[in-house]
Protein backbone atom coordinates (compact mmCIF):
# COMPACT_ATOMS: atom_id res chain seq x y z
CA UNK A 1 -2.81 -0.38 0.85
CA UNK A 2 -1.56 -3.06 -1.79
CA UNK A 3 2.04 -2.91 -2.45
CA UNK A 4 2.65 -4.06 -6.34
CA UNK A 5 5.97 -4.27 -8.15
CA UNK A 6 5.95 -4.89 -11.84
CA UNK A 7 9.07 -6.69 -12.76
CA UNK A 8 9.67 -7.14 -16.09
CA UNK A 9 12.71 -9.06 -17.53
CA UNK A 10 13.74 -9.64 -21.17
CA UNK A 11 14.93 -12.86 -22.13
CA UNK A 12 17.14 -12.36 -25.39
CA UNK A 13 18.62 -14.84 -27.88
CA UNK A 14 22.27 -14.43 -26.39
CA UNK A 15 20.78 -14.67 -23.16
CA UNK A 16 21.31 -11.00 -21.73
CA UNK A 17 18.93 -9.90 -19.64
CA UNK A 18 17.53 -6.33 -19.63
CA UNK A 19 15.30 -5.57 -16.86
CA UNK A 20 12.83 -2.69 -16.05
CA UNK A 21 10.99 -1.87 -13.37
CA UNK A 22 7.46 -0.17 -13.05
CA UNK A 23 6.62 0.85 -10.28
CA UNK A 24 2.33 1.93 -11.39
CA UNK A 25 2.37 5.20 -8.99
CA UNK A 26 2.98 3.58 -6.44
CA UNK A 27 6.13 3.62 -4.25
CA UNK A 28 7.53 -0.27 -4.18
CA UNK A 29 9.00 -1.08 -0.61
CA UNK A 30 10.99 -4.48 -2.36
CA UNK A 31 13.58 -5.65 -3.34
CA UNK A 32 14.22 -7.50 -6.85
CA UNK A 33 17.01 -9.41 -8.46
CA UNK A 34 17.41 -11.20 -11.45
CA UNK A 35 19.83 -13.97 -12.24
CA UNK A 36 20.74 -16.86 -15.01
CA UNK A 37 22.76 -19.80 -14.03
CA UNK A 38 23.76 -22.23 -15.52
CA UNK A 39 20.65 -21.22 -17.91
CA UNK A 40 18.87 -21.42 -15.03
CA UNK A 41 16.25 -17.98 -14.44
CA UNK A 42 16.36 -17.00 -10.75
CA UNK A 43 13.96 -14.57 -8.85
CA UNK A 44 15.65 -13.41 -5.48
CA UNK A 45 12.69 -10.96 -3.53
CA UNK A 46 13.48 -9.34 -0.45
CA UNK A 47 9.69 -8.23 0.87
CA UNK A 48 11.60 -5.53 3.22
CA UNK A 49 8.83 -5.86 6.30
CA UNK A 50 9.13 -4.08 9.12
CA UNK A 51 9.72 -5.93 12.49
CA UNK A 52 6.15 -7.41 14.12
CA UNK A 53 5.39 -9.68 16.27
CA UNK A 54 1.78 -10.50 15.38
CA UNK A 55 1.37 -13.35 12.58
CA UNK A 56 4.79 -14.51 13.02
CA UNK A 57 6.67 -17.64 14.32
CA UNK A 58 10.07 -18.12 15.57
CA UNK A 59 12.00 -21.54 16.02
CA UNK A 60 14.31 -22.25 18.34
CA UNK A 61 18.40 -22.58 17.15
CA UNK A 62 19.00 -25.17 19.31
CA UNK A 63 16.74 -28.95 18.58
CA UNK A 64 15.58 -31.02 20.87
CA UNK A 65 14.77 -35.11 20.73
CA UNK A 66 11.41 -36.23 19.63
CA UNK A 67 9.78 -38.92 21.28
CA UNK A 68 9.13 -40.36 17.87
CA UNK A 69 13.21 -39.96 16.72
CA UNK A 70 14.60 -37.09 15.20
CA UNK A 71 15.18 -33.53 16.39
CA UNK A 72 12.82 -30.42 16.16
CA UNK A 73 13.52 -26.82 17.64
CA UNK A 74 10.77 -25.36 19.45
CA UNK A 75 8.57 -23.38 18.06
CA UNK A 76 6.31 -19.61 19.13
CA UNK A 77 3.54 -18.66 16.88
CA UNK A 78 2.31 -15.42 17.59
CA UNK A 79 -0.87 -14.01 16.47
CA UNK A 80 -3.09 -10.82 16.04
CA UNK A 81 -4.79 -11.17 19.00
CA UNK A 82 -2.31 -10.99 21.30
CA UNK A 83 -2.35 -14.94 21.99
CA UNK A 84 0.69 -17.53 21.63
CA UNK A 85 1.37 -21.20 20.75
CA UNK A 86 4.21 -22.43 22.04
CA UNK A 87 5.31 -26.02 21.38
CA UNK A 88 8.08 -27.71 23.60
CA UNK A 89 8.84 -31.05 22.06
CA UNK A 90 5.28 -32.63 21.99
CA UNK A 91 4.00 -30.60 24.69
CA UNK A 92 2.44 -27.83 23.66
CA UNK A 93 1.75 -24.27 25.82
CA UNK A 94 -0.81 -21.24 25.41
CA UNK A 95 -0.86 -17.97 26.70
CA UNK A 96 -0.78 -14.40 26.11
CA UNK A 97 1.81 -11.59 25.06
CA UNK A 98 1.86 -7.85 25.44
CA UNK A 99 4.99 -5.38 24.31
CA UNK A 100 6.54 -4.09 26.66
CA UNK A 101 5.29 -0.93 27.81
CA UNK A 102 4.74 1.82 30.18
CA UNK A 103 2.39 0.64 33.37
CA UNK A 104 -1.20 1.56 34.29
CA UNK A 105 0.08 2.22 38.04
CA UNK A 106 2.96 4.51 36.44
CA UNK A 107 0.78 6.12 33.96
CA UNK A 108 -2.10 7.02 36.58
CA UNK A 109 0.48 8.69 38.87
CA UNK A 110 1.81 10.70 35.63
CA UNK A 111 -2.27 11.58 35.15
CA UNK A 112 -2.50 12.49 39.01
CA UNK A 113 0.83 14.69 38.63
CA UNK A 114 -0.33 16.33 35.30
CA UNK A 115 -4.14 16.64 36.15
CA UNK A 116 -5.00 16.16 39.61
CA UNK A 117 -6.75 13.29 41.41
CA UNK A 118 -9.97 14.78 41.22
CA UNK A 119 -12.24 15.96 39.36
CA UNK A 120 -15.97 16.16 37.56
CA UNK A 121 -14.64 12.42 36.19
CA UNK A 122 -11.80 10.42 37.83
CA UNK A 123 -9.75 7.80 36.69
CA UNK A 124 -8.79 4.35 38.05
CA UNK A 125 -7.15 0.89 36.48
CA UNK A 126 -9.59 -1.36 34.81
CA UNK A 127 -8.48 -5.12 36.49
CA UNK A 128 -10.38 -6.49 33.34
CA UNK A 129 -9.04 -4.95 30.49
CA UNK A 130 -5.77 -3.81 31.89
CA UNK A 131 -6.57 -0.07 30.86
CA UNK A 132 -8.34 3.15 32.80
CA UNK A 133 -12.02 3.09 33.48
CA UNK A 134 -14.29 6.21 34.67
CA UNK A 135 -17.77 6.41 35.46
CA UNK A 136 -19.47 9.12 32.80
CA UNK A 137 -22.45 10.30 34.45
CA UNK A 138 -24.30 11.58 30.95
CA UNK A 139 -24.40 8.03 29.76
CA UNK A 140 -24.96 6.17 32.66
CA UNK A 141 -21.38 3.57 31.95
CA UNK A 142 -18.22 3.02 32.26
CA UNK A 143 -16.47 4.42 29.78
CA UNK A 144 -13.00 2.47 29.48
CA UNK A 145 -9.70 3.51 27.45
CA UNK A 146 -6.68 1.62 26.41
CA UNK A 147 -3.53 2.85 28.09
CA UNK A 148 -2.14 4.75 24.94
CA UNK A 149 -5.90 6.39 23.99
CA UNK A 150 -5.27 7.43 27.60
CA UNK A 151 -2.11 8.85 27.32
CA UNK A 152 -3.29 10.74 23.97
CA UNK A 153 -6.38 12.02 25.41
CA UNK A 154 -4.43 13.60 28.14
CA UNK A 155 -1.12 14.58 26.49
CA UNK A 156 0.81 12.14 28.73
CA UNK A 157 4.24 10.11 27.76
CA UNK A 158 3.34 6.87 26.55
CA UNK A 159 7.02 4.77 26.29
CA UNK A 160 6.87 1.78 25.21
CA UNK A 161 9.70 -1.20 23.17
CA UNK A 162 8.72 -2.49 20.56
CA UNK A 163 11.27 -5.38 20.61
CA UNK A 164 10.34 -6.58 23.92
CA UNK A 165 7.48 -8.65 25.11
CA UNK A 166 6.46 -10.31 28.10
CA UNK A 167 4.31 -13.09 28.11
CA UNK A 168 1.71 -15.00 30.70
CA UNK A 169 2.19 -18.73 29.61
CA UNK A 170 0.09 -21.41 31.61
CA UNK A 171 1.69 -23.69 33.39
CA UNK A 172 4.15 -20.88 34.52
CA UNK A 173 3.75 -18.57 37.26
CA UNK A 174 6.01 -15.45 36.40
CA UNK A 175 5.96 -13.76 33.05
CA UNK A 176 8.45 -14.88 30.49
CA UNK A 177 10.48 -11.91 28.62
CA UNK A 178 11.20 -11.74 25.61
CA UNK A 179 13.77 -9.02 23.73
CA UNK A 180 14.40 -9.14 20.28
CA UNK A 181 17.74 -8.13 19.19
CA UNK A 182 17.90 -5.86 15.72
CA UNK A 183 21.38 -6.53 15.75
CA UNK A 184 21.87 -10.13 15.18
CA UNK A 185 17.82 -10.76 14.39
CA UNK A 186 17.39 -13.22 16.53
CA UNK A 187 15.05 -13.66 19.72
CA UNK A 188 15.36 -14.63 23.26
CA UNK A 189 12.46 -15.75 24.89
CA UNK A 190 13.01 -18.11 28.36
CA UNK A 191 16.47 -19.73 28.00
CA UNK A 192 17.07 -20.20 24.24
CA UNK A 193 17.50 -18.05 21.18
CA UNK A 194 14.89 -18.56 18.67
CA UNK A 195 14.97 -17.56 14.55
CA UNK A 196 12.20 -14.94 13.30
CA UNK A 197 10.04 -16.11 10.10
CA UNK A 198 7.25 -14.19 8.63
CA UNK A 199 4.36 -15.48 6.26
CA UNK A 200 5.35 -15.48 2.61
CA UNK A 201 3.13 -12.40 0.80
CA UNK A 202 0.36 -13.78 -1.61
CA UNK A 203 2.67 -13.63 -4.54
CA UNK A 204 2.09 -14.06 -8.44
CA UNK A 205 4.62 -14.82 -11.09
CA UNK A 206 3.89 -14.29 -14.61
CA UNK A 207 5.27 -14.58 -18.16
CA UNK A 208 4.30 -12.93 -21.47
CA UNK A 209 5.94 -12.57 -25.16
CA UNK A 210 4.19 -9.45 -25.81
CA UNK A 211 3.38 -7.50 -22.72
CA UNK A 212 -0.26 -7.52 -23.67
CA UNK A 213 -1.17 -11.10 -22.80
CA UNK A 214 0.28 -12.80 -19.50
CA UNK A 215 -0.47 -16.11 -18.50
CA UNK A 216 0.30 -17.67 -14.66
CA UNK A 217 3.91 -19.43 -14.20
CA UNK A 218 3.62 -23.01 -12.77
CA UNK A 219 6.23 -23.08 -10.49
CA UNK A 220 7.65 -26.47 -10.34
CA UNK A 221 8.58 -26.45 -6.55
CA UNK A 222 6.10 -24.06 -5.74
CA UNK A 223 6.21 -21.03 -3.38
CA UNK A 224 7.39 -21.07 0.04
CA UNK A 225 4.81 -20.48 2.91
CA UNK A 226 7.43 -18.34 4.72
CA UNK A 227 10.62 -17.30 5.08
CA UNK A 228 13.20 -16.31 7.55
CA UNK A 229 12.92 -12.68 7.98
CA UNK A 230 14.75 -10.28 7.26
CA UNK A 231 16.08 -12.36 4.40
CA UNK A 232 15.15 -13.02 0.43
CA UNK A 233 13.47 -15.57 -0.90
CA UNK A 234 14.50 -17.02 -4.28
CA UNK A 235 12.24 -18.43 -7.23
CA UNK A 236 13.11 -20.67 -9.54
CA UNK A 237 11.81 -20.38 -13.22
CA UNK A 238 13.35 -23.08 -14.84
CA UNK A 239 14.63 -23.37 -17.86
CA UNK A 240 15.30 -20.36 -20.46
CA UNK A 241 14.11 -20.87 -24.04
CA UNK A 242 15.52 -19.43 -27.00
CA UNK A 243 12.31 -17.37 -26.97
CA UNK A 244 12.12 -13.41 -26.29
CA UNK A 245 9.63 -13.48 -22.54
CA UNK A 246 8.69 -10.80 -19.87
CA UNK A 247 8.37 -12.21 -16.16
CA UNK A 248 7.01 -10.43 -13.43
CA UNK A 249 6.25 -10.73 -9.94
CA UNK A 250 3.28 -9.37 -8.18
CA UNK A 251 2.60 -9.00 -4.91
CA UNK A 252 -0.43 -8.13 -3.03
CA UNK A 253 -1.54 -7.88 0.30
């Protein structure tokens, strides 16, 4: 579903600004401010995401010597798939992640417990896929289930923590944990403590004398390509003329 806000703020001779909000139907999950400074306009958006860890990369707090000179913290990229990036000075690592959930083993003995061991179909752990597999004898396959469509099919307790992974990097030979604390927002994954930042929303700003006609802002620093989540990001407009102007901000996903 897109998520729009409509900000609109009114730019008057004196410089006070009157701002109104619309949110077209739909309800608006951000947060907007509005500031001049030193006749300066200021856009400060707070996107309000939830917590993922797909399409998102954290950086290390601590930095680390660069072959080359300087310092750079290391860096996890996470993606949709379930795959990971991590880089380690110039070295860089691949590998897999997986929240941290309830087991196959433990959730087959909770099937055997509920259900029985046997039956017209049985159930065992699919090596492959990490889920249950059973042989269906109408169709002639296997027919294999992720472990939570298992644990809905057969009204069993799926637990699982959202802010926890563990991860399968090569090069090591146990699985890395990682926890994610909601208190301080911060990550730690192997030894160090690493800073969350999420992709920046595709993101409009525009301006308009009349509210009829808007035409496309030129940012003069341009947008960010992230930001360090949970936080805001702020926009800087430039310059206010003398001249009555709407802004708003749109964002679409």
């Amino acid at each position: 579903m897109n998520k729009k806000l409509l900000l609109s703020a009114l730019l008057v001779a004196t410089q006070n600004l009157n701002i109104v909000a619309q949110q077209n139907n739909e309800p608006s999950e951000l947060g907007v401010d509005v500031m001049i400074t030193d006749n300066q306009l200021e856009i400060s958006i707070n996107f309000n995401e939830s917590f993922r860890w797909e399409n998102t990369k954290y950086d290390s707090i601590k930095k680390f010597d660069m072959r080359g000179g300087g310092k750079m913290p290391h860096t996890i990229n996470f993606d949709d798939s379930n795959n990971l990036r991590w880089r380690k000075t110039d070295v860089v690592f691949i590998g897999t992640y997986q929240i941290k959930q309830i087991s196959a083993e433990e959730l087959l003995t909770q099937y055997i417990e509920k259900h029985g061991g046997f039956g017209i179909r049985t159930w065992s752990i699919d090596n492959k896929s990490g889920g249950m597999r059973s042989f269906n004898e109408f169709t002639g396959s296997y027919e294999v289930l992720t472990l939570k469509e298992f644990a809905d099919r057969f009204d069993l307790d799926f637990s699982y923590d959202e802010f926890s992974i563990t991860a399968s990097v090569s090069g090591y030979i146990s699985k890395i944990k990682g926890d994610f604390s909601n208190r301080d927002n911060l990550m730690n994954f192997d030894t160090l403590t690493y800073i969350p930042f999420f992709p920046v929303p595709d993101l409009e700003i525009e301006e308009s004398e009349d509210l009829i006609n808007w035409d496309k802002v030129v940012l003069s620093k341009g947008l960010p390509t992230e930001y360090r989540w949970p936080e805001s990001i702020k926009i800087s407009l430039g310059n206010i003329s003398n001249a009555d102007k709407f802004f708003r901000a749109k964002i679409n996903k």
